[in-house]
N, C-alpha and C. Protein backbone atom coordinates (compact mmCIF):
# COMPACT_ATOMS: atom_id res chain seq x y z
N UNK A 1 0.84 -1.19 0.00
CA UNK A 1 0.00 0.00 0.00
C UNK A 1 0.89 1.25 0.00
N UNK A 2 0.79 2.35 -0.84
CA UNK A 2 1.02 3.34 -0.69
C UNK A 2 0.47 4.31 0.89
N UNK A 3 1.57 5.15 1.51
CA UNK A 3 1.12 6.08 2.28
C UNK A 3 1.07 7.24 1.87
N UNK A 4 -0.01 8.12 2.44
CA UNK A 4 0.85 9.69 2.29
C UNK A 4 1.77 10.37 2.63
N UNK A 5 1.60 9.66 3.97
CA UNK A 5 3.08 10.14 4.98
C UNK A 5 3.71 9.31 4.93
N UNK A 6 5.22 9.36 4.10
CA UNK A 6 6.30 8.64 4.14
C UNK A 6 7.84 8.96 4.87
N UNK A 7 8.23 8.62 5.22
CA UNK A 7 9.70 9.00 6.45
C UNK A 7 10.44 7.56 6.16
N UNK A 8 11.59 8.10 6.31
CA UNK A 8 12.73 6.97 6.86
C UNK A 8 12.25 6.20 7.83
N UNK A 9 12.36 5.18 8.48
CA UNK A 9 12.59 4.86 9.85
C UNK A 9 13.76 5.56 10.61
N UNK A 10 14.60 5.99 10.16
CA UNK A 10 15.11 6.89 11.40
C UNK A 10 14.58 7.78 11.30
N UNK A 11 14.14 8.84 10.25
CA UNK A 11 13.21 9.84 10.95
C UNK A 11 11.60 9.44 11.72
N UNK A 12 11.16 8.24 11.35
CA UNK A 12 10.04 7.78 12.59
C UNK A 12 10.98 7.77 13.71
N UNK A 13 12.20 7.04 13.51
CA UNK A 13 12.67 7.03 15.29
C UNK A 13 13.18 8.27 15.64
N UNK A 14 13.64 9.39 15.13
CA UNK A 14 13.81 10.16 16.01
C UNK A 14 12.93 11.27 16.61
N UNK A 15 11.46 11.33 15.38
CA UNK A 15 10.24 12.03 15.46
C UNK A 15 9.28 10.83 16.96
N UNK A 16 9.52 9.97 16.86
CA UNK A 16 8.10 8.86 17.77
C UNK A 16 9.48 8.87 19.17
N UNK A 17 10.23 8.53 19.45
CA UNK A 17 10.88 8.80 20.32
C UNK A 17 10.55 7.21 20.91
N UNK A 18 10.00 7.26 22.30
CA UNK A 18 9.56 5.95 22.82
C UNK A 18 8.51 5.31 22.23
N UNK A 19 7.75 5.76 21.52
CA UNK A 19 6.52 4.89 20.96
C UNK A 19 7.01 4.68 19.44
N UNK A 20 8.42 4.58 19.31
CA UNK A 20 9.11 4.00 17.57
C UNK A 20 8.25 2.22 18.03
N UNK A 21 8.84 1.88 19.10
CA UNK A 21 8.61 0.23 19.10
C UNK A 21 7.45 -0.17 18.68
N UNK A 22 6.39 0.52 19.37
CA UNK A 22 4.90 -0.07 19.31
C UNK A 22 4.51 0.56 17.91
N UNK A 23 4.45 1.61 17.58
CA UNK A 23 3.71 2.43 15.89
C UNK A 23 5.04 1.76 14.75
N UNK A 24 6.02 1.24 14.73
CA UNK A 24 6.83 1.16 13.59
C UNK A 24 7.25 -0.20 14.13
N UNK A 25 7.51 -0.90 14.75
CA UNK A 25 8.01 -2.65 15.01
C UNK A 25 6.90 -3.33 15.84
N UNK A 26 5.45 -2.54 15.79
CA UNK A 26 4.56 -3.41 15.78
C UNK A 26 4.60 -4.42 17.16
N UNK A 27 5.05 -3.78 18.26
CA UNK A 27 5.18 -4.06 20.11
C UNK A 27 4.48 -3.74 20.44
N UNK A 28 3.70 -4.13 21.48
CA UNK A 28 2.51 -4.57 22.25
C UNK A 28 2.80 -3.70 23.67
N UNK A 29 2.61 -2.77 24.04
CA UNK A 29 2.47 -1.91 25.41
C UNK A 29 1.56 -3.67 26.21
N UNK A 30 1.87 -3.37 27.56
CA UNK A 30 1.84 -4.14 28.61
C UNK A 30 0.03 -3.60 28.66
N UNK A 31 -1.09 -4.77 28.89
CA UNK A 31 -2.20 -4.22 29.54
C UNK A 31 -2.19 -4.03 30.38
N UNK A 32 -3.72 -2.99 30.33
CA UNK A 32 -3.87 -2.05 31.94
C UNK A 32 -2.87 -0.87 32.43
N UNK A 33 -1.63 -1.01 31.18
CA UNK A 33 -0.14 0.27 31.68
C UNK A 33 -1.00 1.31 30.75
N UNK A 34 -1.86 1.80 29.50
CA UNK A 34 -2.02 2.84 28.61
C UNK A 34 -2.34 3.95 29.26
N UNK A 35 -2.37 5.09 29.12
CA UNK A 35 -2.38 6.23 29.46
C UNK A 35 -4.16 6.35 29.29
N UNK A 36 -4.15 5.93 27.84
CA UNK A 36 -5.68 6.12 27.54
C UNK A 36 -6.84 4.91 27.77
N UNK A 37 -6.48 3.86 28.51
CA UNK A 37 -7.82 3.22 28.68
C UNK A 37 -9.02 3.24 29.04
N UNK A 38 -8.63 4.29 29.75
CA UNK A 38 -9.25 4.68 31.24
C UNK A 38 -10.13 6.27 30.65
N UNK A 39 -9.91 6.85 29.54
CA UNK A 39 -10.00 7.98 29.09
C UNK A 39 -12.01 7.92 28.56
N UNK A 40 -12.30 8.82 29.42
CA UNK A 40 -13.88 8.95 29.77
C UNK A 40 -14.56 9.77 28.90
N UNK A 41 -13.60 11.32 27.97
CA UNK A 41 -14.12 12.32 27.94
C UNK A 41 -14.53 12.06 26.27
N UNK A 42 -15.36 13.13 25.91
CA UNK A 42 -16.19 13.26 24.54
C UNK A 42 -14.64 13.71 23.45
N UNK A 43 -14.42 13.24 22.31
CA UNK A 43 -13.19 13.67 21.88
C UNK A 43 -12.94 12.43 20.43
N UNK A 44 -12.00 12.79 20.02
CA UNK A 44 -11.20 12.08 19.02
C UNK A 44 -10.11 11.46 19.28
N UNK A 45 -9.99 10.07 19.06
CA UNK A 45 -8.53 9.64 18.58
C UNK A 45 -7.73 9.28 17.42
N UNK A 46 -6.72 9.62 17.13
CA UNK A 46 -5.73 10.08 16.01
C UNK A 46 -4.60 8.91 16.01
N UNK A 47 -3.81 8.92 15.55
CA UNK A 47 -2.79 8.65 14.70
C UNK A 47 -1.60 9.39 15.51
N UNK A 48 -1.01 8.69 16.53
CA UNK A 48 0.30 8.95 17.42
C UNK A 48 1.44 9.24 16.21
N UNK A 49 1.30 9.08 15.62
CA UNK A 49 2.63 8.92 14.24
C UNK A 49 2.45 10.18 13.48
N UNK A 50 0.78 10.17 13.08
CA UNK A 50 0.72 11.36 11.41
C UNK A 50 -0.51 12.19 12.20
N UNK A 51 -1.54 11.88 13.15
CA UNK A 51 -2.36 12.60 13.09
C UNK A 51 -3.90 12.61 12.71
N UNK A 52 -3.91 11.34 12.09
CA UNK A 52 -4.67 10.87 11.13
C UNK A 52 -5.44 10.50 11.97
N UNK A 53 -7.31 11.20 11.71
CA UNK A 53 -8.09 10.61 12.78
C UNK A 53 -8.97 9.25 12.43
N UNK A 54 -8.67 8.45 13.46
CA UNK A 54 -8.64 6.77 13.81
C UNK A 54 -10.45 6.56 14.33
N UNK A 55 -10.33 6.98 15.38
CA UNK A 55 -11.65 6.35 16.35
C UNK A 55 -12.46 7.71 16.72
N UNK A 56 -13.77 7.60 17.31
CA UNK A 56 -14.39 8.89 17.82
C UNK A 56 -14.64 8.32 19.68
N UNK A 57 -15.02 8.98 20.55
CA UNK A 57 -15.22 8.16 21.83
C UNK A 57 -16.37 7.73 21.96
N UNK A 58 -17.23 7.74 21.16
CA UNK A 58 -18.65 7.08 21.44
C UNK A 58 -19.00 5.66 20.37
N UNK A 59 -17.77 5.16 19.88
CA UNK A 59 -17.06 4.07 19.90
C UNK A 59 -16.35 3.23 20.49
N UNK A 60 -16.15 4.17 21.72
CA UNK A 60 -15.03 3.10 22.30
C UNK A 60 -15.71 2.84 23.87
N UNK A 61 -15.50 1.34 24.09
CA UNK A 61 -16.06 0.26 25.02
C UNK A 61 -15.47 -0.10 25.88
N UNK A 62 -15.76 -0.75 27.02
CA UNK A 62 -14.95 -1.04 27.90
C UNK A 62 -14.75 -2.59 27.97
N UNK A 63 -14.07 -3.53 27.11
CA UNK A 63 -14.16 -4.74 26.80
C UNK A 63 -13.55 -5.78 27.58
N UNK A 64 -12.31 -5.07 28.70
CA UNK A 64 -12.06 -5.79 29.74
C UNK A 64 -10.89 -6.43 29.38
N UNK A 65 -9.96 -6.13 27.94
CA UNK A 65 -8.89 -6.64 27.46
C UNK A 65 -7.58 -6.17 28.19
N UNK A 66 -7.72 -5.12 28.53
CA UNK A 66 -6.62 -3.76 29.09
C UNK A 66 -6.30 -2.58 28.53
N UNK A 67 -6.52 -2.91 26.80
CA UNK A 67 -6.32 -1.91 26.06
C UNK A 67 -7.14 -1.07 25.52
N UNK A 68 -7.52 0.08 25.02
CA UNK A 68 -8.41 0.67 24.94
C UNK A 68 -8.99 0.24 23.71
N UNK A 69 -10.12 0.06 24.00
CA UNK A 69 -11.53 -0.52 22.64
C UNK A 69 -12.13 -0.07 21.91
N UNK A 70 -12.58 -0.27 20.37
CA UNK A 70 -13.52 0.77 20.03
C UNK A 70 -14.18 -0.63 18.90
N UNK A 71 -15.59 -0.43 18.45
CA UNK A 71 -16.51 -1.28 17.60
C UNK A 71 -16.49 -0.88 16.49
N UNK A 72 -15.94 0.86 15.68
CA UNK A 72 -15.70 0.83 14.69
C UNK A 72 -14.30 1.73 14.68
N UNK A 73 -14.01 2.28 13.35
CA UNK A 73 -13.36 3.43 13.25
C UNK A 73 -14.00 4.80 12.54
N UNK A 74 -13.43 5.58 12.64
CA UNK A 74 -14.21 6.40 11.89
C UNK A 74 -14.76 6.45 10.36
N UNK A 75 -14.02 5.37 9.45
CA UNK A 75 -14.42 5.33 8.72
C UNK A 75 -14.00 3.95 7.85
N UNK A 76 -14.39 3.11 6.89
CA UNK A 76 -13.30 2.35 6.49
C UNK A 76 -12.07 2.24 6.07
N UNK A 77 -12.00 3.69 5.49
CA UNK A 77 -10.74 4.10 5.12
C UNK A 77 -9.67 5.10 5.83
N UNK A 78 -9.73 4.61 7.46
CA UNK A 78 -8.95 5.51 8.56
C UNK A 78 -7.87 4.67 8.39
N UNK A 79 -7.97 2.99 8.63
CA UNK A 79 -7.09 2.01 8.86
C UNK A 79 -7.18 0.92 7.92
N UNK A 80 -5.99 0.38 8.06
CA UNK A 80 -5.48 -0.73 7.08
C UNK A 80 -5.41 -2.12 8.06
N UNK A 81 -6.19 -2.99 7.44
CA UNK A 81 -6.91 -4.51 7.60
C UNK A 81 -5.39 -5.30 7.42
N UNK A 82 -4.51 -6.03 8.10
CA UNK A 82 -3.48 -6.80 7.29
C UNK A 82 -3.48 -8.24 8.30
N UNK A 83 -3.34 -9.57 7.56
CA UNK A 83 -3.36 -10.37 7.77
C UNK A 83 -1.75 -10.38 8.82
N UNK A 84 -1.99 -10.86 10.29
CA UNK A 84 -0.92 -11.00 11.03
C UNK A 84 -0.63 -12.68 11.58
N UNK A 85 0.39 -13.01 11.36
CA UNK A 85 0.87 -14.32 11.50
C UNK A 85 1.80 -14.69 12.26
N UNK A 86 2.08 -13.85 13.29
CA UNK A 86 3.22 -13.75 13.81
C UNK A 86 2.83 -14.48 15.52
N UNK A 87 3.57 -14.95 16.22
CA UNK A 87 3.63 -15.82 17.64
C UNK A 87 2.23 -16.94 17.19
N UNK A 88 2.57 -17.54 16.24
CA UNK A 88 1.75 -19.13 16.37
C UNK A 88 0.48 -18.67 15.85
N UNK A 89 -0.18 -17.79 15.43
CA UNK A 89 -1.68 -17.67 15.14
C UNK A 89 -1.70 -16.46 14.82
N UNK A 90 -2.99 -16.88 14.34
CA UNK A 90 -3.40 -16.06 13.24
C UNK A 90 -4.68 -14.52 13.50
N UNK A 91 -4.58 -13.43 13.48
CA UNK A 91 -4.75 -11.78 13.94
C UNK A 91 -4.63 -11.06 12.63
N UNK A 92 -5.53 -10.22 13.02
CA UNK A 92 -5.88 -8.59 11.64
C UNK A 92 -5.16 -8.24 12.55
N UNK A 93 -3.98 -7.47 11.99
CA UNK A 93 -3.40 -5.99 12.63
C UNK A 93 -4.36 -5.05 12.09
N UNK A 94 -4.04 -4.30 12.89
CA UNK A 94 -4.91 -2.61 12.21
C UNK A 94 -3.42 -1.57 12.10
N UNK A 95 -3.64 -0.89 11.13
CA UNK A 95 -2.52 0.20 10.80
C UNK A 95 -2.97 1.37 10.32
N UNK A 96 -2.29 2.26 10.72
CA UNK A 96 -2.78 3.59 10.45
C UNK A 96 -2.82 3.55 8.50
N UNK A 97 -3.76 4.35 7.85
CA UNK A 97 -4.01 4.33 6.58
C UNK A 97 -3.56 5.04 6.09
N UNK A 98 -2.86 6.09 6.29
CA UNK A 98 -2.31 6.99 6.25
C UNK A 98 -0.47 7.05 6.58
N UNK A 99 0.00 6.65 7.34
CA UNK A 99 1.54 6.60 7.42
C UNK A 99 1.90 4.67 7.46
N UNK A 100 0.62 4.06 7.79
CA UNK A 100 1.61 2.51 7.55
C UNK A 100 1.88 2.19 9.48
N UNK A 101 1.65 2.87 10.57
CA UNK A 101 1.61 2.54 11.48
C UNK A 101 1.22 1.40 12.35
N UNK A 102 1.84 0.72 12.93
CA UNK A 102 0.88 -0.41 13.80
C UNK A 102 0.21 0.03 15.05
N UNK A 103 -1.02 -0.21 15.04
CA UNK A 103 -2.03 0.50 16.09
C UNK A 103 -1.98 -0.11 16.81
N UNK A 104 -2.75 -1.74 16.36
CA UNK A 104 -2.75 -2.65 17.43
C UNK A 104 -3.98 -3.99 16.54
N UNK A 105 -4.23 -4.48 16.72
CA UNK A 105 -5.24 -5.90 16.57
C UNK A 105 -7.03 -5.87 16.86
N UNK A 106 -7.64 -6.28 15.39
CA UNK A 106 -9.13 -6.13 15.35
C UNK A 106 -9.47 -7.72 15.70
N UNK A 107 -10.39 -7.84 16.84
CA UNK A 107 -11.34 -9.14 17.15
C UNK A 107 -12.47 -9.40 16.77
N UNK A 108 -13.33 -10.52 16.50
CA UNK A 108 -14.61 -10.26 16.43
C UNK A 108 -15.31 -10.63 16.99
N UNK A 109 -14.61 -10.38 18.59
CA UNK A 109 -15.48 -11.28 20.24
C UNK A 109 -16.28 -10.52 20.82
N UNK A 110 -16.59 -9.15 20.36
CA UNK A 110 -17.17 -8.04 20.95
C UNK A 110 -18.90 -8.06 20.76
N UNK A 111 -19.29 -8.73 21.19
CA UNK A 111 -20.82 -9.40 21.12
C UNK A 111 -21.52 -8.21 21.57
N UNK A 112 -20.45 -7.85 22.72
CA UNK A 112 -22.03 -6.52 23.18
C UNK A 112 -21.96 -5.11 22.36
N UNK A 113 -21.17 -5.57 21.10
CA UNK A 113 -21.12 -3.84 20.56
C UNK A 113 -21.82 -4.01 18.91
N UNK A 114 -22.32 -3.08 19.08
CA UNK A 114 -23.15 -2.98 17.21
C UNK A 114 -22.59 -3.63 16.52
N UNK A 115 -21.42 -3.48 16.28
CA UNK A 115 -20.74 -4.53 14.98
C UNK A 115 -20.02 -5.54 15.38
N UNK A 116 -19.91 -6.31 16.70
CA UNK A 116 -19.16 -6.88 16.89
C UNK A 116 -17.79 -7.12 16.89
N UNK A 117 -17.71 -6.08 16.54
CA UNK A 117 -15.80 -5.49 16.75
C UNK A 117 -15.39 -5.54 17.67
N UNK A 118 -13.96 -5.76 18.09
CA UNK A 118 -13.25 -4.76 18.69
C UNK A 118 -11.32 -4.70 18.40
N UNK A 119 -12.09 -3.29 17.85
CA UNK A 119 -10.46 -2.79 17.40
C UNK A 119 -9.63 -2.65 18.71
N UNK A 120 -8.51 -3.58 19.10
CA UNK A 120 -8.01 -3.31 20.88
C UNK A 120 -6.26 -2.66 20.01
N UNK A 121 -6.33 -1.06 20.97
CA UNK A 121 -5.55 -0.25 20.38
C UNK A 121 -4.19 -0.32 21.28
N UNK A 122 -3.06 0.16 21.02
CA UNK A 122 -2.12 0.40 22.31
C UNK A 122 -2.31 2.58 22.09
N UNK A 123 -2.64 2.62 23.86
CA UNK A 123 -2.26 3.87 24.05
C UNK A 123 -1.33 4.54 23.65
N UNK A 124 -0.05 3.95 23.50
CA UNK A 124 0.73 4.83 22.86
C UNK A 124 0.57 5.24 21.19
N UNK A 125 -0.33 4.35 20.66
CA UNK A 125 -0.36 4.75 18.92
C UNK A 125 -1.34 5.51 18.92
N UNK A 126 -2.03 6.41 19.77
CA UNK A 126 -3.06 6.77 19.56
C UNK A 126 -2.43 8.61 20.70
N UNK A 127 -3.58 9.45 20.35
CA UNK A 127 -3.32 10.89 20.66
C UNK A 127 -4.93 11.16 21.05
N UNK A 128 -5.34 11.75 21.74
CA UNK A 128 -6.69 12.44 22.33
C UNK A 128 -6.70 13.55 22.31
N UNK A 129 -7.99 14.29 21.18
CA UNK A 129 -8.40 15.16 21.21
C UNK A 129 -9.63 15.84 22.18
N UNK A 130 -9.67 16.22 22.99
CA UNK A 130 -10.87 16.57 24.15
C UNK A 130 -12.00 17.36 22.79
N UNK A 131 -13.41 16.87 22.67
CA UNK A 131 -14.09 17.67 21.71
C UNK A 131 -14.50 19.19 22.29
């Protein structure tokens, strides 16, 4: 896939700083550690990398994974669907659509939400806008 936002990886690593691991080598923040799981207020979430807005908060659920949840994104074309194969089994990554980022992993165990989603994000790939 083409991005819009394209960079080196060293300029992702020296622009993302601590969150190079999780948005560009695709690492997993520890559950229950995110900054944003816990995040209550009316607002947007974006794209830790480009900016690019991802989720709205009246999407996002409290699913009991650790990481913060949401049943859709804002649109189909916020994030990129990619077949993940990596530690023994088989996972959709989700990636930002826009720079190629790893967000985090889409399920489809989320029974109590409209679409049965759940996109489970790492706090660090993600930015909060208060609306």
């Amino acid at each position: 896939m083409t991005y819009t936002v394209v960079k080196t990886e060293d300029e992702w690593r020296k622009e993302l700083g601590p969150k190079y691991a999780v948005l560009r080598e695709a690492a997993t923040e520890r559950p229950w550690s995110g900054a944003l799981l816990d995040e209550k207020r009316e607002g947007t979430y974006t794209c830790a990398a480009c900016g690019n807005e991802l989720f709205k908060s009246g999407a996002k659920f409290e699913s009991g994974s650790g990481w913060p949840s949401f049943f859709e994104s804002v649109n189909p074309d916020a994030v990129e669907l990619k077949t993940d194969r990596a530690m023994g089994m088989v996972r959709t990554e989700v990636l930002c659509a826009n720079c190629g980022s790893h967000l985090g992993h889409l399920f489809d165990d989320a029974y109590q939400t409209p679409t049965g989603d759940r996109y489970c994000m790492n706090s660090l790939s993600l930015d909060f806008h208060e609306a």
